[in-house]
PDB file of N, CA and C in Angstrom:
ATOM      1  N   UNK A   1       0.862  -1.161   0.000  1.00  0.00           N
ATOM      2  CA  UNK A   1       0.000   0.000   0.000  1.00  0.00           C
ATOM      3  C   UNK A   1       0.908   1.223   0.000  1.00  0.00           C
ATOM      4  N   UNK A   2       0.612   2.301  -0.787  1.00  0.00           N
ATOM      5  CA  UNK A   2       1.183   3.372  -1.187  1.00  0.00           C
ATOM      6  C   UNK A   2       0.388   4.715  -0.091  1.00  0.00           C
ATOM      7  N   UNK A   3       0.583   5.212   0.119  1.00  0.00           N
ATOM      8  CA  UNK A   3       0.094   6.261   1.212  1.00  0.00           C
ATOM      9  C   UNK A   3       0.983   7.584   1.394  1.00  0.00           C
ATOM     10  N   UNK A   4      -0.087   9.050   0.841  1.00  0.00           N
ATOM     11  CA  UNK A   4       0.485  10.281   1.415  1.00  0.00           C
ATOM     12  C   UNK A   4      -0.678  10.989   1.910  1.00  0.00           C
ATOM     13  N   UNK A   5       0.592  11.331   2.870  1.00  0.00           N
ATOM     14  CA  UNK A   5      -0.352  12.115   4.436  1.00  0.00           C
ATOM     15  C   UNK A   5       0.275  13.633   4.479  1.00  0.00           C
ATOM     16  N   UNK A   6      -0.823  14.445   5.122  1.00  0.00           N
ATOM     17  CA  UNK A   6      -0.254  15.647   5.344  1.00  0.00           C
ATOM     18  C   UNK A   6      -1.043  16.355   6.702  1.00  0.00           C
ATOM     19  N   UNK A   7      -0.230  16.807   7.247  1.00  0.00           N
ATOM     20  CA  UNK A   7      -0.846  17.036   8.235  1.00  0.00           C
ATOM     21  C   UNK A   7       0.200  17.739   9.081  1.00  0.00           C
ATOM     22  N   UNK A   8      -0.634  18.016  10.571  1.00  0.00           N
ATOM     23  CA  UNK A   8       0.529  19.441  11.271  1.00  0.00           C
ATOM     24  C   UNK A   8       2.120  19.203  11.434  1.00  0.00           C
ATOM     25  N   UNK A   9       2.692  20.282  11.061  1.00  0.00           N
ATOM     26  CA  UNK A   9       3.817  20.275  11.732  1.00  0.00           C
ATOM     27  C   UNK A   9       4.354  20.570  12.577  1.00  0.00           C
ATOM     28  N   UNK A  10       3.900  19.113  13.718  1.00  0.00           N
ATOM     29  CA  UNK A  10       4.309  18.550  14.671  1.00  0.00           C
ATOM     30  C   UNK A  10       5.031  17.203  15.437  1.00  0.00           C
ATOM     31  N   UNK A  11       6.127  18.001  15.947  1.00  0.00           N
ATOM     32  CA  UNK A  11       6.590  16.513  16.559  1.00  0.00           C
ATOM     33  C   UNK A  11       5.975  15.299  16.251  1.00  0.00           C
ATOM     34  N   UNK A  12       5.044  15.048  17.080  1.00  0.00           N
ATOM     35  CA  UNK A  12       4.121  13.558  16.867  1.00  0.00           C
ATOM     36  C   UNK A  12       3.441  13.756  15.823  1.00  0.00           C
ATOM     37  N   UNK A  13       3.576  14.124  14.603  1.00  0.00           N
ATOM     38  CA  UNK A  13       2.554  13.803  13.024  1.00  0.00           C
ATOM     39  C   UNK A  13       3.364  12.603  13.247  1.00  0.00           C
ATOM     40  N   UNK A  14       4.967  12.252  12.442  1.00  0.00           N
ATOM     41  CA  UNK A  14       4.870  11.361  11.975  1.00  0.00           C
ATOM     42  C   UNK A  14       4.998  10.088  13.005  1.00  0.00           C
ATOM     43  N   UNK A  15       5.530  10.054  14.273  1.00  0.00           N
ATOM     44  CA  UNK A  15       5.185   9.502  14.957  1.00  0.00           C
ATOM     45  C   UNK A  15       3.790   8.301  15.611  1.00  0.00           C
ATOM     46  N   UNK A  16       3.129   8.978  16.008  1.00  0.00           N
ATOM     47  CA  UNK A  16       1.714   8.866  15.783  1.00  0.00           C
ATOM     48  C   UNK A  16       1.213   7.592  14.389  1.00  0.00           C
ATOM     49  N   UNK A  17       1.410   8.770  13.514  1.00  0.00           N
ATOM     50  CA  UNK A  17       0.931   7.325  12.311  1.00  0.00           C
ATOM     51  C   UNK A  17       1.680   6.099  12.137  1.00  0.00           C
ATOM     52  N   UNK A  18       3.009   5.798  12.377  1.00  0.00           N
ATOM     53  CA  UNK A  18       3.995   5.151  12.302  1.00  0.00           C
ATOM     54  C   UNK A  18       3.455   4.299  13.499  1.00  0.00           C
ATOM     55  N   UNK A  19       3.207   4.884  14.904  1.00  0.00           N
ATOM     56  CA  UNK A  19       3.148   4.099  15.844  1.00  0.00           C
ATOM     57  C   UNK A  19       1.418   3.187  15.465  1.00  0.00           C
ATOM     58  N   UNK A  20       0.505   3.762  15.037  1.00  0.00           N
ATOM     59  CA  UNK A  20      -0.380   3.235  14.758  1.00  0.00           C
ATOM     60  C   UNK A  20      -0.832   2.221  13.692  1.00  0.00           C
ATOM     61  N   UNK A  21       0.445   2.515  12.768  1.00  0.00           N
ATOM     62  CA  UNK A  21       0.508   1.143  11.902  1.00  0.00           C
ATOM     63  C   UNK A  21       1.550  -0.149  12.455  1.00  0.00           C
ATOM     64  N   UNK A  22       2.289   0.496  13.420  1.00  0.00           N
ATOM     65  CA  UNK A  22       2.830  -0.919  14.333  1.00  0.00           C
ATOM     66  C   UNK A  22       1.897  -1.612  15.181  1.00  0.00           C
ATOM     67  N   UNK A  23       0.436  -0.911  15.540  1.00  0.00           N
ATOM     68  CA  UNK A  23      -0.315  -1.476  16.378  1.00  0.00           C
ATOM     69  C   UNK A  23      -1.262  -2.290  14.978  1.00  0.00           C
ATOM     70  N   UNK A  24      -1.062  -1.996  14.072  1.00  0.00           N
ATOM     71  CA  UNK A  24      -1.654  -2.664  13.356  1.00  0.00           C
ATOM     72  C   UNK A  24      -1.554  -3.580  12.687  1.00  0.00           C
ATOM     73  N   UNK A  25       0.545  -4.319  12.994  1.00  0.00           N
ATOM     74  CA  UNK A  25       0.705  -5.229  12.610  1.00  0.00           C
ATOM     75  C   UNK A  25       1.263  -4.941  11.058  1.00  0.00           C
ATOM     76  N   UNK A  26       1.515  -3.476  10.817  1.00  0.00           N
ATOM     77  CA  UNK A  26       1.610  -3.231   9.200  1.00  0.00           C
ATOM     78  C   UNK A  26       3.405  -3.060   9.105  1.00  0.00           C
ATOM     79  N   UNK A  27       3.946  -3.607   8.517  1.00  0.00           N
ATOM     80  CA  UNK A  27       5.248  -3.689   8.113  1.00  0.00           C
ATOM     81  C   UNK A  27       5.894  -2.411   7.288  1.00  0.00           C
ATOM     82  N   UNK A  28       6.067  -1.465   7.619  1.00  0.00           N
ATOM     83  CA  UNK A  28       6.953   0.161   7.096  1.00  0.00           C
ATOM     84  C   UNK A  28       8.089  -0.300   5.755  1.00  0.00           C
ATOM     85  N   UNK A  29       7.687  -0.144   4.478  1.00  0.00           N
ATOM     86  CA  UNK A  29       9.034  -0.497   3.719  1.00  0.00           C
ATOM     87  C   UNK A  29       9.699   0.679   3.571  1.00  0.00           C
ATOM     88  N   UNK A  30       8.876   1.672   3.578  1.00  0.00           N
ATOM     89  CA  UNK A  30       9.993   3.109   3.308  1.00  0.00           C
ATOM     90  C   UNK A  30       9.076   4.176   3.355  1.00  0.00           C
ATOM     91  N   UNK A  31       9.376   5.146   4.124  1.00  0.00           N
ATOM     92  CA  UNK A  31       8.900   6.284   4.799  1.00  0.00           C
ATOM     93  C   UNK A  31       9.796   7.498   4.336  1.00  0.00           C
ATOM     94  N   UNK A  32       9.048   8.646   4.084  1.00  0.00           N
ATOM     95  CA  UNK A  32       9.808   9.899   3.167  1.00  0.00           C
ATOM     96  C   UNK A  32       8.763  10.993   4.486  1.00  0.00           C
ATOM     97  N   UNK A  33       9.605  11.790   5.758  1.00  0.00           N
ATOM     98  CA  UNK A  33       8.756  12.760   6.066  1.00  0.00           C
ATOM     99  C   UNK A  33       9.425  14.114   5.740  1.00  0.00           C
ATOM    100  N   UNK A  34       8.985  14.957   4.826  1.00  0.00           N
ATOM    101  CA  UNK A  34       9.042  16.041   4.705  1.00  0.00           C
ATOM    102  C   UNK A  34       8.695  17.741   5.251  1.00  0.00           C
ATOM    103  N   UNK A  35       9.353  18.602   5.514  1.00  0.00           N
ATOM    104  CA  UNK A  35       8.472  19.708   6.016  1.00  0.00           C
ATOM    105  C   UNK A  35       8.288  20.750   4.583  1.00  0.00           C
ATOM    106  N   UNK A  36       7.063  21.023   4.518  1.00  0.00           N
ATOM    107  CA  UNK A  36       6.060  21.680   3.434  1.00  0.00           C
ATOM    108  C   UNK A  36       5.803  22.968   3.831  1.00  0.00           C
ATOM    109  N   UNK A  37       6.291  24.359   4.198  1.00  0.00           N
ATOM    110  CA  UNK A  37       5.589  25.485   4.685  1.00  0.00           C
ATOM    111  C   UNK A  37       5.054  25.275   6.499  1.00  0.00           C
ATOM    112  N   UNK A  38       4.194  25.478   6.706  1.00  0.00           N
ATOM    113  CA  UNK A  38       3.349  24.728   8.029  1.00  0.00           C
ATOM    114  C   UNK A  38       2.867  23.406   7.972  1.00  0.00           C
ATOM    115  N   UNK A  39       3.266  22.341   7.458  1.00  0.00           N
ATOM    116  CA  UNK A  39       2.768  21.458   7.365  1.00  0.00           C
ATOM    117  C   UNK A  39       4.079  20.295   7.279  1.00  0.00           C
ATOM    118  N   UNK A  40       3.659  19.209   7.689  1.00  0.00           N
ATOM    119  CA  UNK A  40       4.474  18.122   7.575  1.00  0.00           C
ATOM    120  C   UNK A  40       3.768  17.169   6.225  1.00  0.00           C
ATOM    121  N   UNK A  41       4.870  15.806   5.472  1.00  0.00           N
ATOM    122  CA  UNK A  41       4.346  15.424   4.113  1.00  0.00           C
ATOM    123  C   UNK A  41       4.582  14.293   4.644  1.00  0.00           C
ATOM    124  N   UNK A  42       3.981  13.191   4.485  1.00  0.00           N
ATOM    125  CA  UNK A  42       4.683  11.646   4.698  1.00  0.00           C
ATOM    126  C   UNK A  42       4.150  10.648   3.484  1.00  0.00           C
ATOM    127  N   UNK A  43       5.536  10.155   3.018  1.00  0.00           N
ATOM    128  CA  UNK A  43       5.109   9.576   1.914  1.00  0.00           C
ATOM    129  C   UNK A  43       5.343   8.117   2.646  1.00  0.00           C
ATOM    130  N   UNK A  44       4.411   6.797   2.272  1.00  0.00           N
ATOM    131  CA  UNK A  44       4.837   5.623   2.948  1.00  0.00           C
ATOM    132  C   UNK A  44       4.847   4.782   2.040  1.00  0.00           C
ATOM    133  N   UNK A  45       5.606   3.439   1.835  1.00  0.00           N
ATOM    134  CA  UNK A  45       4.917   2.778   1.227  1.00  0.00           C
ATOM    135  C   UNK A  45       5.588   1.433   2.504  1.00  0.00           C
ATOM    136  N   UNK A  46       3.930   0.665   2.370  1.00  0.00           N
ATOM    137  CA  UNK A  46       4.167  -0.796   3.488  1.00  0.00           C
ATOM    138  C   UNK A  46       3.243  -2.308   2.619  1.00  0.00           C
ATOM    139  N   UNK A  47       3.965  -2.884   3.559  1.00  0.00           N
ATOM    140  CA  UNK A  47       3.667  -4.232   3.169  1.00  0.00           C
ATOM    141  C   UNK A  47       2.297  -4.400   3.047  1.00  0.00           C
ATOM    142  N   UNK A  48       1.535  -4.789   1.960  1.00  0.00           N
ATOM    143  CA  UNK A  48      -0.098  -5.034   2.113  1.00  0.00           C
ATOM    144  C   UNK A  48      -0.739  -5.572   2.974  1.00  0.00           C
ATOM    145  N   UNK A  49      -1.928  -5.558   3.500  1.00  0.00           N
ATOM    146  CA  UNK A  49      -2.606  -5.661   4.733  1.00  0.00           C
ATOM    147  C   UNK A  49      -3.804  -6.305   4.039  1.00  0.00           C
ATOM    148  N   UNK A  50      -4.461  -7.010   5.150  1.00  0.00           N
ATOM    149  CA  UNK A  50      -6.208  -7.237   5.062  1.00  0.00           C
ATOM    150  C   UNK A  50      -6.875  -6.239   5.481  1.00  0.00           C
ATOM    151  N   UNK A  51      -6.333  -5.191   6.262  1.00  0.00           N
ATOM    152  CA  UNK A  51      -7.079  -4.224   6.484  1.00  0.00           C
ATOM    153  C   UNK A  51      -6.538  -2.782   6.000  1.00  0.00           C
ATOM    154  N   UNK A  52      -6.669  -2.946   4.904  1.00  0.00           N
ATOM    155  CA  UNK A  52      -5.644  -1.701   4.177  1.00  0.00           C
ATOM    156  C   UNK A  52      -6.841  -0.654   4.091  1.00  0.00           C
ATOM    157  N   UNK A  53      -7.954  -1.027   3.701  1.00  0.00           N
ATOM    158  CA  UNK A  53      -9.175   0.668   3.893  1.00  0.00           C
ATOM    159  C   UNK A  53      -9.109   1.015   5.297  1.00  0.00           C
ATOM    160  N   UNK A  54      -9.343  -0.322   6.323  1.00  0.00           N
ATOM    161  CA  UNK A  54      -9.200   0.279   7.716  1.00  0.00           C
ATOM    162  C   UNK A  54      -8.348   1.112   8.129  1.00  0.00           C
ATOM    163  N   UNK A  55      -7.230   1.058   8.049  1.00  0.00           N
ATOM    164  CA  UNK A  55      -6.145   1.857   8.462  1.00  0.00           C
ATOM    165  C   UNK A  55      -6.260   3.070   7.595  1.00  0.00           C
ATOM    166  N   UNK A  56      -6.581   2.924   6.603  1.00  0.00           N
ATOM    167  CA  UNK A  56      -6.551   4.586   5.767  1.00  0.00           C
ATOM    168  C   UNK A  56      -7.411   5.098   6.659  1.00  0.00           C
ATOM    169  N   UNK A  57      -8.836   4.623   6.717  1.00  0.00           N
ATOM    170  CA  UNK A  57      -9.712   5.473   7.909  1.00  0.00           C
ATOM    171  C   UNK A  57      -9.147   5.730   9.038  1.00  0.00           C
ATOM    172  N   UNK A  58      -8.968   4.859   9.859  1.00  0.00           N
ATOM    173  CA  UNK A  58      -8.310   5.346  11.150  1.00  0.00           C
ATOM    174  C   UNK A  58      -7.140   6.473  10.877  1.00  0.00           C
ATOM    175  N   UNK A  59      -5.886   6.171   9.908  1.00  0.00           N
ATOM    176  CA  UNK A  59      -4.880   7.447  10.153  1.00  0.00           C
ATOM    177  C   UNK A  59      -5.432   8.605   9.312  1.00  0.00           C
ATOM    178  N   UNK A  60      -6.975   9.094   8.527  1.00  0.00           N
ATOM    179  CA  UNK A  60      -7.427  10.195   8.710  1.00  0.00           C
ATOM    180  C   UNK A  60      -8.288  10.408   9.718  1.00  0.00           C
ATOM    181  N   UNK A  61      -8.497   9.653  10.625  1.00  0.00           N
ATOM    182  CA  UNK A  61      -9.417  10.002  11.598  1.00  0.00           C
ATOM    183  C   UNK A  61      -8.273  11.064  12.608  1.00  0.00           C
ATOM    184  N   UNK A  62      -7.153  10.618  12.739  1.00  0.00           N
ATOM    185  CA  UNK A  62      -6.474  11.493  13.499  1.00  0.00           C
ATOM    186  C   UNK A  62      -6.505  12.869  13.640  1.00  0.00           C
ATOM    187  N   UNK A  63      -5.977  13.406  14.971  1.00  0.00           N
ATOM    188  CA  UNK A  63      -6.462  14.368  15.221  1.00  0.00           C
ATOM    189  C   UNK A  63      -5.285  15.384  14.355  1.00  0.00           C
ATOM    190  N   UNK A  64      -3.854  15.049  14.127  1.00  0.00           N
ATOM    191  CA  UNK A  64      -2.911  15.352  13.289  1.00  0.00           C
ATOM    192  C   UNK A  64      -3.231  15.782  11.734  1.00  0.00           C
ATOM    193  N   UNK A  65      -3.735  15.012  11.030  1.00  0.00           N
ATOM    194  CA  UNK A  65      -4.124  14.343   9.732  1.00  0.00           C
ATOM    195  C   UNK A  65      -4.566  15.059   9.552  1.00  0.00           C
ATOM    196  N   UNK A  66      -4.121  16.066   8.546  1.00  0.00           N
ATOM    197  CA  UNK A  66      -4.868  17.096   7.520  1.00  0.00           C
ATOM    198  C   UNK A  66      -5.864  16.298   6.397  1.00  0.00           C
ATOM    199  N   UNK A  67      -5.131  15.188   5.906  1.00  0.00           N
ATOM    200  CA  UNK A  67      -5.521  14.643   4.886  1.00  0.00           C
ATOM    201  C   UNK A  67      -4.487  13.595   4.404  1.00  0.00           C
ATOM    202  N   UNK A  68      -5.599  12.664   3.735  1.00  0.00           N
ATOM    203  CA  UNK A  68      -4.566  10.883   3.628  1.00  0.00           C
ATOM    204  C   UNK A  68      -5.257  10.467   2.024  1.00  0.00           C
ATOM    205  N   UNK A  69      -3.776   9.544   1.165  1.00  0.00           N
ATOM    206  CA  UNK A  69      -4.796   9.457   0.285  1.00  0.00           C
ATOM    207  C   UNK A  69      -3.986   8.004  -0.121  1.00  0.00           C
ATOM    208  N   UNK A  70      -4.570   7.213  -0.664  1.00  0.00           N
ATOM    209  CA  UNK A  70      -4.226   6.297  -1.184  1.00  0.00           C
ATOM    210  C   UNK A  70      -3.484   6.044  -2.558  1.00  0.00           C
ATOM    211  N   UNK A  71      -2.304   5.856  -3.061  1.00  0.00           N
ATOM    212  CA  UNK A  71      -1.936   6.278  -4.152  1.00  0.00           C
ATOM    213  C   UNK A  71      -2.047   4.477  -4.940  1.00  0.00           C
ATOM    214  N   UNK A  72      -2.243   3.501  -4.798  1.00  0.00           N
ATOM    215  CA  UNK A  72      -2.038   2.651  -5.245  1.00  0.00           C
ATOM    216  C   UNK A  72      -2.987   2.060  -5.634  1.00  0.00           C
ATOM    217  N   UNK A  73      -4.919   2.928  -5.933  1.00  0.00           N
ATOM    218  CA  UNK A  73      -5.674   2.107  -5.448  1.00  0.00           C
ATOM    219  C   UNK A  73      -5.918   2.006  -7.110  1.00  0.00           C
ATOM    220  N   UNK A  74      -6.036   1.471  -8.191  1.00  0.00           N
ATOM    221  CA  UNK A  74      -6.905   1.292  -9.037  1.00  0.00           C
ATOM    222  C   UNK A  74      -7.889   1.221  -9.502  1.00  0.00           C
ATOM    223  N   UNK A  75      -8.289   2.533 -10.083  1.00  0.00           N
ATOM    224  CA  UNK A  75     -10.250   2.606 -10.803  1.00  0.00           C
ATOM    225  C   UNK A  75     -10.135   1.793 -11.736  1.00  0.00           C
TER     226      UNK A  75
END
């Protein structure tokens, strides 16, 4: 799964999501966090999941999370 996030720039942005895909059992292959103006960028890409929509919901549910998008999904 391919994943970019944007959201505050703060300490715990990328933290936070990182720690919440370890609770999820999701394997990190490579992580890009960037600072954007006021904002932090995180590009991810991780090992595929059974619950790969779940976790997109949950890390925009965050209170961090400007916005999350899925880059890998195919129409």
């Amino acid at each position: 799964m391919r994943l970019a996030i944007k959201g505050a720039a703060s300490p715990e942005f990328a933290l936070r999501v990182l720690n919440l895909l370890a609770q999820q059992d999701v394997t990190v292959e490579r992580a890009l966090i960037e600072l954007v103006g006021d904002r932090y960028r995180l590009s991810l890409d991780t090992a595929a999941a059974a619950r790969d929509d779940l976790i997109v919901e949950k890390i925009g549910a965050m209170i961090l999370v400007h916005h999350v998008e899925r880059l890998d999904v195919v129409a």
